[in-house]
Protein backbone atom coordinates (compact mmCIF):
# COMPACT_ATOMS: atom_id res chain seq x y z
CA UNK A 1 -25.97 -28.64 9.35
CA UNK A 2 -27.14 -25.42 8.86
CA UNK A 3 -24.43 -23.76 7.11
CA UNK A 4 -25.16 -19.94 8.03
CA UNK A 5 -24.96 -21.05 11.75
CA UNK A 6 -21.60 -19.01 12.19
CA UNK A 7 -23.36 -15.60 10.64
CA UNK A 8 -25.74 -15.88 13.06
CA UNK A 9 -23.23 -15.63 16.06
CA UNK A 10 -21.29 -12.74 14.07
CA UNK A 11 -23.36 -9.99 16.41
CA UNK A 12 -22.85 -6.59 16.98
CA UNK A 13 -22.27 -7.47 20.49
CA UNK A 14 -20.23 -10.25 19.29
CA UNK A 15 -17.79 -7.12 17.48
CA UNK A 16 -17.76 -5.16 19.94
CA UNK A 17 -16.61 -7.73 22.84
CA UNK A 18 -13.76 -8.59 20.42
CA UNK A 19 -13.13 -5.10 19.78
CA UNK A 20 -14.26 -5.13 16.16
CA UNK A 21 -16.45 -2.33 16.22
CA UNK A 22 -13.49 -0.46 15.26
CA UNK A 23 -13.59 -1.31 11.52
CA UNK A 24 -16.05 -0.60 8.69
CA UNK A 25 -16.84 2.59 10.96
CA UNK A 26 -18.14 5.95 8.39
CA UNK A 27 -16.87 8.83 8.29
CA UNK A 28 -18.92 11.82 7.68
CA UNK A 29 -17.00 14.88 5.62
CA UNK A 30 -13.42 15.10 4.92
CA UNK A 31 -11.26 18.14 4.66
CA UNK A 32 -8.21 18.60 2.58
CA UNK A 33 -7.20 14.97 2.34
CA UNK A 34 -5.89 15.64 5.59
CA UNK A 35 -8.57 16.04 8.02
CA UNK A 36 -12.17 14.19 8.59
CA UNK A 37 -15.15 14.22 10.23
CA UNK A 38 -15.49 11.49 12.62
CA UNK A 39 -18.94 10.89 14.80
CA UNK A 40 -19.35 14.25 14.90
CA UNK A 41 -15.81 15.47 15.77
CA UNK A 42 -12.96 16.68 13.50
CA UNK A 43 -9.67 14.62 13.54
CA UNK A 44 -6.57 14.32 11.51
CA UNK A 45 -6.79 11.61 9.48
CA UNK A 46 -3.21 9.20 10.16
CA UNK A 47 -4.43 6.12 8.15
CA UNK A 48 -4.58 7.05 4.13
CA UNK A 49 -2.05 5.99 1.82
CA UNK A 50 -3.09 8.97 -0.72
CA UNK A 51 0.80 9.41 -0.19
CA UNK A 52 0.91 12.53 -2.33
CA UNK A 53 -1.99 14.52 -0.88
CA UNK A 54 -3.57 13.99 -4.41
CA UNK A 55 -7.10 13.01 -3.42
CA UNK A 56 -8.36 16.25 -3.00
CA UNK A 57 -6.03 18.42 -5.27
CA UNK A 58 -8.57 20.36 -7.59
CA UNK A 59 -7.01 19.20 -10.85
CA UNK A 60 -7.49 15.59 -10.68
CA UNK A 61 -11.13 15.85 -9.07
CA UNK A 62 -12.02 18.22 -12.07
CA UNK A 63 -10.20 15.76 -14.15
CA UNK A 64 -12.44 13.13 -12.66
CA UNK A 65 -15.66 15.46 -13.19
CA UNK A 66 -14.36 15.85 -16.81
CA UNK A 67 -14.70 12.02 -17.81
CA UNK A 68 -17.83 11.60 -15.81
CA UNK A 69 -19.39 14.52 -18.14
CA UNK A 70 -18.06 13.04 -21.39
CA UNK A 71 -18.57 9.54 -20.84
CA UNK A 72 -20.96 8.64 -17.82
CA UNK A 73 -20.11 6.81 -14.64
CA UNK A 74 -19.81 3.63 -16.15
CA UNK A 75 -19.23 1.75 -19.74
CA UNK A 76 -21.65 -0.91 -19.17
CA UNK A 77 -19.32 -3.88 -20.15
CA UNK A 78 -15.82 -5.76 -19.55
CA UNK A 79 -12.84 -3.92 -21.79
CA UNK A 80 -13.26 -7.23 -23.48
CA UNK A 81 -16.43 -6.26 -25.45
CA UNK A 82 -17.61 -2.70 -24.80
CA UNK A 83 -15.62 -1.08 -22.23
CA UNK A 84 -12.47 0.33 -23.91
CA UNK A 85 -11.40 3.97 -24.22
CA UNK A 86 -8.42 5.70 -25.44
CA UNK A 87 -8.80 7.26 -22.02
CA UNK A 88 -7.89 3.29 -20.91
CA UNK A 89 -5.07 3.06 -23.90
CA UNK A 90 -3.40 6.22 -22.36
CA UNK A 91 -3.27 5.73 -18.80
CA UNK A 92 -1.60 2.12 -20.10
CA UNK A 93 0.59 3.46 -22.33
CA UNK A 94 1.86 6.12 -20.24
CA UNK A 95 1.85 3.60 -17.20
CA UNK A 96 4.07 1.04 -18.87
CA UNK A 97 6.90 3.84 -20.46
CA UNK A 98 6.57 5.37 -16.52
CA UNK A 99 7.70 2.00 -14.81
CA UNK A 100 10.19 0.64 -17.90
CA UNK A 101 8.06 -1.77 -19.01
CA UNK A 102 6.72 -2.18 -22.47
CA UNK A 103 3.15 -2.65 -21.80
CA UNK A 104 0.52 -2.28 -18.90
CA UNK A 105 -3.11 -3.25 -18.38
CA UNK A 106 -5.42 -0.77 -16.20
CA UNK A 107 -8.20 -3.24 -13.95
CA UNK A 108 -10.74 -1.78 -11.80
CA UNK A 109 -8.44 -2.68 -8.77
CA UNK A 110 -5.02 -3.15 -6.97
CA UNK A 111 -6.15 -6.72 -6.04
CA UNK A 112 -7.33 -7.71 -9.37
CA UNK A 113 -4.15 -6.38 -10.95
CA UNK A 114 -2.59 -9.16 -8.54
CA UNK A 115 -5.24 -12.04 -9.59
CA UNK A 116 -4.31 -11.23 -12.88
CA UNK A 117 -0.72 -13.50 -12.01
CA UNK A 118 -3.15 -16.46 -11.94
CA UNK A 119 -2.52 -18.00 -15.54
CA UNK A 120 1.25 -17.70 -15.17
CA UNK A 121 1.07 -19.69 -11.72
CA UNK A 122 -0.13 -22.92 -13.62
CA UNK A 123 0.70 -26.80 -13.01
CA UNK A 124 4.66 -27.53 -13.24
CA UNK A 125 5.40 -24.24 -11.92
CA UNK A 126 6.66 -22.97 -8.69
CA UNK A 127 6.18 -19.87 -6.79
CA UNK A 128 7.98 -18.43 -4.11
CA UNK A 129 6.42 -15.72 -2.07
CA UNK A 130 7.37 -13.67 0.62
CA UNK A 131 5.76 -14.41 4.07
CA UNK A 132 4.51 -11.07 4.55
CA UNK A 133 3.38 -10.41 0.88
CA UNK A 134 -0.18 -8.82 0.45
CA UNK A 135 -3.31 -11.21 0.74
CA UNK A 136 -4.17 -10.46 -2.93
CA UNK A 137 -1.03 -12.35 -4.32
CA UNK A 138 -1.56 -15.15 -1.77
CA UNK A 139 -5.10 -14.82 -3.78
CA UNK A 140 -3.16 -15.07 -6.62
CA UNK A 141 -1.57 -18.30 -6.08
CA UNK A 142 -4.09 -20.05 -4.95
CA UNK A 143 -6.48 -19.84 -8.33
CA UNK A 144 -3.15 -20.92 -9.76
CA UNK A 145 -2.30 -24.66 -9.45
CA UNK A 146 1.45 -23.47 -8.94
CA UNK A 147 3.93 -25.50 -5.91
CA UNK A 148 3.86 -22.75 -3.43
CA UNK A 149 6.84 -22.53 -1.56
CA UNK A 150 6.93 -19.60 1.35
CA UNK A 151 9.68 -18.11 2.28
CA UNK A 152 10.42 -16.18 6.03
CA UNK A 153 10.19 -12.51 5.54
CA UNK A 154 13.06 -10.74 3.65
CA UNK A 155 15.39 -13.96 4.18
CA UNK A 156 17.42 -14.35 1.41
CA UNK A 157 18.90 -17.13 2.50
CA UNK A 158 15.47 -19.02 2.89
CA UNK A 159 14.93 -17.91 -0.46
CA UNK A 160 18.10 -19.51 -2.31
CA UNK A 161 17.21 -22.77 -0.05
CA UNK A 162 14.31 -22.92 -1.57
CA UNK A 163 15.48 -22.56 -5.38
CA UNK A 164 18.15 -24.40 -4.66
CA UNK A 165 16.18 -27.31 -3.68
CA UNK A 166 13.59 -27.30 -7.07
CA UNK A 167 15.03 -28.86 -10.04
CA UNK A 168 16.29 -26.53 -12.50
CA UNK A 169 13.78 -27.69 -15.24
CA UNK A 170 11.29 -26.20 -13.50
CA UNK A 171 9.42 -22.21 -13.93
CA UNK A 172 10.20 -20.14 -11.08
CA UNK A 173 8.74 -17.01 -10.05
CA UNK A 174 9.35 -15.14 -7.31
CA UNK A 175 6.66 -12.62 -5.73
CA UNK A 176 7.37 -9.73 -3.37
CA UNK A 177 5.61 -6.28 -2.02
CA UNK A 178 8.19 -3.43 -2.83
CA UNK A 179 7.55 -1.62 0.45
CA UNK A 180 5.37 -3.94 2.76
CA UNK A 181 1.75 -3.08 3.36
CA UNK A 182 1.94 -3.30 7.14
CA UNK A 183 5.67 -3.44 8.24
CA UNK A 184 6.82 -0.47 5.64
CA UNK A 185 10.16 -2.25 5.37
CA UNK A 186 11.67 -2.43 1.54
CA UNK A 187 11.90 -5.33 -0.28
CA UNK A 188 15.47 -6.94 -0.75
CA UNK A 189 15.24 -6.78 -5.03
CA UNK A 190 18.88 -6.73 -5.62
CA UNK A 191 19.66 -9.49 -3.56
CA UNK A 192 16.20 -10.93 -5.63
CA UNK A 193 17.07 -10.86 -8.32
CA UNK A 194 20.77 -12.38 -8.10
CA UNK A 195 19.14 -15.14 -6.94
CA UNK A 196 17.02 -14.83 -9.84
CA UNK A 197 19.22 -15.15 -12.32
CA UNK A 198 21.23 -17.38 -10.67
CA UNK A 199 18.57 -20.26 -10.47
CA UNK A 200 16.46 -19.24 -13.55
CA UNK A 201 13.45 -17.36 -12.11
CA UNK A 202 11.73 -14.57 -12.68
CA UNK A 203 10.65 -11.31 -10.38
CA UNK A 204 7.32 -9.85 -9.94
CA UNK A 205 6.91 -7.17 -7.68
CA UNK A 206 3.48 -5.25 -6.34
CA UNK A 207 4.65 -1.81 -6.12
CA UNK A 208 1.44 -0.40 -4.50
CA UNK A 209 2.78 0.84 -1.71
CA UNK A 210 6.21 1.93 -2.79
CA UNK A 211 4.68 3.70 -7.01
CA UNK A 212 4.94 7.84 -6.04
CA UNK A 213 7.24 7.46 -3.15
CA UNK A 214 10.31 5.10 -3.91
CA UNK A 215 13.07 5.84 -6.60
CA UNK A 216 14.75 9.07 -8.51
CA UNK A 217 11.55 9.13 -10.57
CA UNK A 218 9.07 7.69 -7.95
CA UNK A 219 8.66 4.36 -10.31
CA UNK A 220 8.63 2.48 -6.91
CA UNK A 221 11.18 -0.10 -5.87
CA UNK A 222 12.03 -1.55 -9.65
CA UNK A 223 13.37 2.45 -10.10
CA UNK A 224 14.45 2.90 -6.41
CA UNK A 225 17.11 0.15 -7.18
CA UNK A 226 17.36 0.58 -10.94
CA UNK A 227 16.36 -2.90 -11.67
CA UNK A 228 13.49 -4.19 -14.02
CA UNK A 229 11.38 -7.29 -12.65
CA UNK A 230 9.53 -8.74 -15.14
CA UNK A 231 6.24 -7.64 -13.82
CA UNK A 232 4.82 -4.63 -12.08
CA UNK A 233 1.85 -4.67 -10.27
CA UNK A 234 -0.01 -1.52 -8.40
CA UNK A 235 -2.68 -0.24 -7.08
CA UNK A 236 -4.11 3.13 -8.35
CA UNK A 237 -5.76 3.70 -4.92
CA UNK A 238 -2.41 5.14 -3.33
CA UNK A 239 -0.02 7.38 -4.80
CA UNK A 240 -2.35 7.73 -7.89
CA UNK A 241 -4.86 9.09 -5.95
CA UNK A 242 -7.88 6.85 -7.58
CA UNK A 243 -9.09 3.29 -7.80
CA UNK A 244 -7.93 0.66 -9.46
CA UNK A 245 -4.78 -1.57 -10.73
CA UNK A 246 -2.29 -1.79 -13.46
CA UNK A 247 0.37 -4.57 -14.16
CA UNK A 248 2.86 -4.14 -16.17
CA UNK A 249 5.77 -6.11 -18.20
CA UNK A 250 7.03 -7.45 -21.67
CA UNK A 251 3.80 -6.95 -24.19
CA UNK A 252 3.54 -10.74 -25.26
CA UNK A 253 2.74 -11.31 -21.41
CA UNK A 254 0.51 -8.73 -21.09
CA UNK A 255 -1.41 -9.37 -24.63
CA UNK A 256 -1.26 -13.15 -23.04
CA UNK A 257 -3.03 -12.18 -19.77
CA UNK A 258 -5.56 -10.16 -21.30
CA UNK A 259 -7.29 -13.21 -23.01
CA UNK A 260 -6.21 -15.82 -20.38
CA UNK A 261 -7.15 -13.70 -16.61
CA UNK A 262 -10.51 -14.58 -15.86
CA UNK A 263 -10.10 -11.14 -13.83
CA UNK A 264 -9.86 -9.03 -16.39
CA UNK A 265 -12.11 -10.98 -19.41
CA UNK A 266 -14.87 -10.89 -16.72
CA UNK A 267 -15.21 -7.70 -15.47
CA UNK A 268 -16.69 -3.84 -15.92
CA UNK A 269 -13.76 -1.73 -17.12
CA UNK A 270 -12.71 1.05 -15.08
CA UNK A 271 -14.83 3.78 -14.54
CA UNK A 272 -14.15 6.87 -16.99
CA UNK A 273 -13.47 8.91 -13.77
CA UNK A 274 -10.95 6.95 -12.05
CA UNK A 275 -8.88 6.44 -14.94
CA UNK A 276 -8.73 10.35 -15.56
CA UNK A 277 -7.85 10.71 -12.18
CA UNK A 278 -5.20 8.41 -12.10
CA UNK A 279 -4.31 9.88 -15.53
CA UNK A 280 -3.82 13.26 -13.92
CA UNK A 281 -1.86 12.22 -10.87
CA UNK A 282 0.45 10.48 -12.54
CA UNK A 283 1.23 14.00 -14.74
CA UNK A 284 1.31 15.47 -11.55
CA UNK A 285 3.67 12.88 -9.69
CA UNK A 286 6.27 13.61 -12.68
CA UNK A 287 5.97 16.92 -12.43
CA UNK A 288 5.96 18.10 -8.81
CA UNK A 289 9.03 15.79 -7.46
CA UNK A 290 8.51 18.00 -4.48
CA UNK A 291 5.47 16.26 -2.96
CA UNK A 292 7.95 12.88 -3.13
CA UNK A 293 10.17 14.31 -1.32
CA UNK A 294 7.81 16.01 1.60
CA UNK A 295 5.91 12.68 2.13
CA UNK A 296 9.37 10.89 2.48
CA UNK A 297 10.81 14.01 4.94
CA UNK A 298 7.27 14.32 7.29
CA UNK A 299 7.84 10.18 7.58
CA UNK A 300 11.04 10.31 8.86
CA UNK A 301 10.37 13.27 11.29
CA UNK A 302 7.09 10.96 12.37
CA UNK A 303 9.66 7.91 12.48
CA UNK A 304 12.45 9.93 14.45
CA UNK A 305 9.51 11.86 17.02
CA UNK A 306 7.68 8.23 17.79
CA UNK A 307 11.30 6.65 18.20
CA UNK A 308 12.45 9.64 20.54
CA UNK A 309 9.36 9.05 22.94
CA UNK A 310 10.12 5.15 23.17
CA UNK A 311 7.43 2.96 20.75
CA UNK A 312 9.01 0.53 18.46
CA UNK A 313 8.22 1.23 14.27
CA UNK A 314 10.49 -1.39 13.49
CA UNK A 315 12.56 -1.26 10.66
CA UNK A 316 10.53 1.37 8.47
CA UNK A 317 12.19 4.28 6.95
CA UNK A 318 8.97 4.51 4.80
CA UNK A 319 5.95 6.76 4.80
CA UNK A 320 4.44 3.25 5.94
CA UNK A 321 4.72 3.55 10.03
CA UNK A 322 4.01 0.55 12.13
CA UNK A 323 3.68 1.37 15.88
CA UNK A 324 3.79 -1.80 18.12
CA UNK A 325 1.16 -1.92 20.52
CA UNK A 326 2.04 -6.30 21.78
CA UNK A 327 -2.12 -6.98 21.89
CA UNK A 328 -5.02 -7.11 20.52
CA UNK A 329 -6.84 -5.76 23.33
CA UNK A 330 -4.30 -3.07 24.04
CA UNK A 331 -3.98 -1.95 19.97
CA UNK A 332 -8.02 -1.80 20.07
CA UNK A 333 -8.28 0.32 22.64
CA UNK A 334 -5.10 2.91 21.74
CA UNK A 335 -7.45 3.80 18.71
CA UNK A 336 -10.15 4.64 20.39
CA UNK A 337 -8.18 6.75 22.62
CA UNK A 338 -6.72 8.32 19.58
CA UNK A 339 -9.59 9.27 18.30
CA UNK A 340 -10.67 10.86 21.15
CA UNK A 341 -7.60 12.72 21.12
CA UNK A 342 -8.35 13.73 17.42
CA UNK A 343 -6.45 11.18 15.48
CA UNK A 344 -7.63 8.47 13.23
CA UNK A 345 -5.13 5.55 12.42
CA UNK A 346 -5.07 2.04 11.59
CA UNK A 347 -5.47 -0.76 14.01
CA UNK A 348 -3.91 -3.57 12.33
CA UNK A 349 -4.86 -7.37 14.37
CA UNK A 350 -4.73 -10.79 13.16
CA UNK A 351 -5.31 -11.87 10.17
CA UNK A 352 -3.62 -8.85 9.03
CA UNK A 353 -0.32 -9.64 11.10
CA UNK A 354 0.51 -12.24 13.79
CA UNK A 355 -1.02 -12.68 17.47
CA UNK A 356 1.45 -10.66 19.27
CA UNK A 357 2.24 -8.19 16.80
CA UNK A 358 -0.40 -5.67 16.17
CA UNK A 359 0.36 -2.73 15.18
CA UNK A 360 -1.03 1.00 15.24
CA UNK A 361 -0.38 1.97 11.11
CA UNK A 362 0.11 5.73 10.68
CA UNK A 363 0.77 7.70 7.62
CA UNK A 364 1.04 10.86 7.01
CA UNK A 365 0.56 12.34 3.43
CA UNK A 366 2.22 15.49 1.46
CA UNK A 367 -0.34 17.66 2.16
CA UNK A 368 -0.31 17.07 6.02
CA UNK A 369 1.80 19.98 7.72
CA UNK A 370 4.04 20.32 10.55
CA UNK A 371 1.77 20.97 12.69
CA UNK A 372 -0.54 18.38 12.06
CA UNK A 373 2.39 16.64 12.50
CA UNK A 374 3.13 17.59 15.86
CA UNK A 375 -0.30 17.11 16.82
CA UNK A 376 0.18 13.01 15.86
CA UNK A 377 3.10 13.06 18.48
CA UNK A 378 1.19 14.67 20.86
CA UNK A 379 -1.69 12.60 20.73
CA UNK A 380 0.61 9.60 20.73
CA UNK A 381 3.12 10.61 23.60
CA UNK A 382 -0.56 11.33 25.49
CA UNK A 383 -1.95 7.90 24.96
CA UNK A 384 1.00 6.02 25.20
CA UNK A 385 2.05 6.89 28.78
CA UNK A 386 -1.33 6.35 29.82
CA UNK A 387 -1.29 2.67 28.12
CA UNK A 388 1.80 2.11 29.77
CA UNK A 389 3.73 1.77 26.39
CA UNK A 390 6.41 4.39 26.51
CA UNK A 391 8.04 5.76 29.35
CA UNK A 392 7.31 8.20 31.70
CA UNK A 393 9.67 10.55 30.04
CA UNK A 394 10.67 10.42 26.68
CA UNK A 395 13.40 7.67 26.45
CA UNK A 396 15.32 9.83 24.02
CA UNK A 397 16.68 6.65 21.87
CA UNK A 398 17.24 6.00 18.42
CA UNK A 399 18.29 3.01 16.55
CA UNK A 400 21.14 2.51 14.37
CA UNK A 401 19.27 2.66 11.53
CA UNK A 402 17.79 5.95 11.97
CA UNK A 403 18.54 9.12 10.34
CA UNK A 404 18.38 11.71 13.77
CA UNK A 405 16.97 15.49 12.28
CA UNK A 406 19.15 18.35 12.45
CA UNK A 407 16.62 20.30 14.44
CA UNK A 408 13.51 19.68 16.49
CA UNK A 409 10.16 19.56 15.30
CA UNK A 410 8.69 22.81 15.86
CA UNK A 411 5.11 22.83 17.38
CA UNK A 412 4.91 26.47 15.71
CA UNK A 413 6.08 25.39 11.85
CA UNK A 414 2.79 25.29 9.40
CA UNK A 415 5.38 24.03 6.69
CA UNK A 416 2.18 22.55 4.36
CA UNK A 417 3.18 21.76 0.61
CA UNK A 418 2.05 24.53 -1.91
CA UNK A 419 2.79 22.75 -4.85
């Protein structure tokens, strides 16, 4: 059998009759954080979760310029043997005190932050993870010999079935996103971790998506509810306006981890730059509450304008915004109709979510402004009606759950965050 038979057949043609020649497409220049050049025209960019606008902010790119001047680009080795810094030490330290915890470690990504779970998810154990959880921790458990036991998204119910049903002898953990990568719906912790303590688990939660946006101190979902999980895991790549991944908990876990995750023993550290970055947006974050709060205000005006012309976002009240397109076909070709109306999102198709369910993801960031904003709904109220998938005229609905604004959005505000 020759066993690179189904390469072969994997075709550009091949992409594009499935519509895959949407993905791994370059862009050319960006501008702002909020802007890019896209073959050859300029578009808002709809699909970044640099939540804060922090990408581009001068300090944490000179920051980043900084490290690469005093150390290089790269250590050369794993932080095992030859790769630590106090630059490393620092962004941990101040990491762990940010998100409660006692201690952190800093990988060179989100998803090995989430491998690094493996050597808790041993034989004898079992795990119970959310449906919709990221692929990483599904990752996760799978280089673990852990009895996986799914449960249906955000059912609670299905949750305390399933502790209820595994002897009590047994280690329990529980895994959940905080704010879910594709439906931008918040995790049910409180409800979590009752269960938790009631059948003698313990809580892990990746707080990629929800670190810089969720909580009184924009901790994430742990701070959001003011509860402490035993572990926090996150990518740097949002929020933190970087790459990488931290996890963070009690330091005998973390000091366990360190010498027992084959993902972190066997692997370059971070790069000097990325950590400096990170280092910086995190001062930044703590300081300037104000971007928290303009990220979380532009997504509910994008929430409450998508609503108001008639698309379904679900149950989001995040900066996370799912827009239901029912198709593959359909969601395929709404991108490329928003790009040629000058905005780039996120098609999102199996295996990222269910046949049936695709979704459009948009986000907008801090530094987008009103009118960019407008722009979005614009682009989207033009496509839509043209797909068929709003009304003729705006429907002028809003659900329950919905917080309606005061005032319309104004195609004339320029209301962009100074800082």
């Amino acid at each position: 059998m020759d066993v690179l038979e189904k390469c072969r057949s994997w075709t550009a043609e091949h992409l594009r009759d499935r519509g895959g020649d949407c993905y791994y497409r370059a862009i050319s220049s960006t501008f702002n954080g909020t802007e890019v050049e896209f073959e050859g025209k300029r578009m808002i960019m709809a699909a970044s979760h640099d939540y804060l606008g922090l990408a581009a902010d001068p300090r944490v790119r000179e920051a980043a310029v900084a490290a690469v001047r005093r150390f290089g680009t790269s250590l050369g080795g794993s932080r095992a043997v030859s790769g630590s810094l106090d630059l490393h030490e620092e962004l941990e330290h101040r990491l762990a005190r940010f998100l409660g915890q006692e201690a952190a470690a800093v990988l060179p990504s989100g998803y090995q932050a989430n491998l690094m779970l493996a050597p808790l998810l041993t034989e004898g154990r079992h795990v119970y993870s959310d449906f919709l959880n990221h692929a990483s921790l599904d990752e996760a458990i799978r280089l673990g010999d852990a009895t996986e036991r799914k449960f249906l998204h955000g059912d609670m119910d299905h949750l305390k079935e399933l502790l209820a049903s595994t002897s009590g002898e047994a280690g329990k953990i529980i895994l959940t996103d905080g704010i879910f990568s594709v439906g931008g719906d918040i995790c049910k912790l409180p409800e979590m971790m009752k269960l938790a303590d009631t059948h003698g688990a313990q809580v892990v939660v990746d707080s990629s998506h929800d670190l810089g946006v969720l909580g009184p101190n924009g901790a994430g979902a742990g701070d959001h509810f003011g509860l402490r999980p035993l572990l926090v895991t996150s990518a740097l790549s949002k929020s933190l306006a970087s790459v990488g991944g931290v996890i963070a908990g009690p330091a005998e876990v973390i000091h366990y981890l360190r010498f027992h995750a084959r993902t972190a023993l066997f692997t370059a550290a971070a790069s000097p730059a990325n950590v400096a970055a990170a280092l910086t947006a995190l001062e930044i974050l703590q300081s300037e509450p104000g971007r928290r709060a303009r990220v979380l205000d532009l997504a509910e005006q994008l929430h409450h304008g998508l609503r108001t012309l008639g698309y379904d976002t679900g149950t989001s009240l995040t900066p996370v915004v799912p827009v239901l397109t029912r198709g593959r076909e359909r969601c395929l070709r709404m991108w490329q109709e928003l790009c040629g109306a000058g905005v780039f999102t996120a098609p999102m198709t199996y295996p990222a979510v269910r046949a049936g369910r695709e979704v459009l993801r948009v986000t907008l960031t801090a530094a987008h402004t009103d009118q960019q904003l407008v722009r979005v709904l614009t682009a989207f109220d033009e496509v839509g009606r043209k797909e068929g998938l709003i009304p003729p005229q705006p429907a002028r609905r809003t659900p329950p759950d919905t917080v309606v604004l005061p005032a319309a959005i104004a195609p004339a505000a320029t209301r962009a965050f100074t800082g």
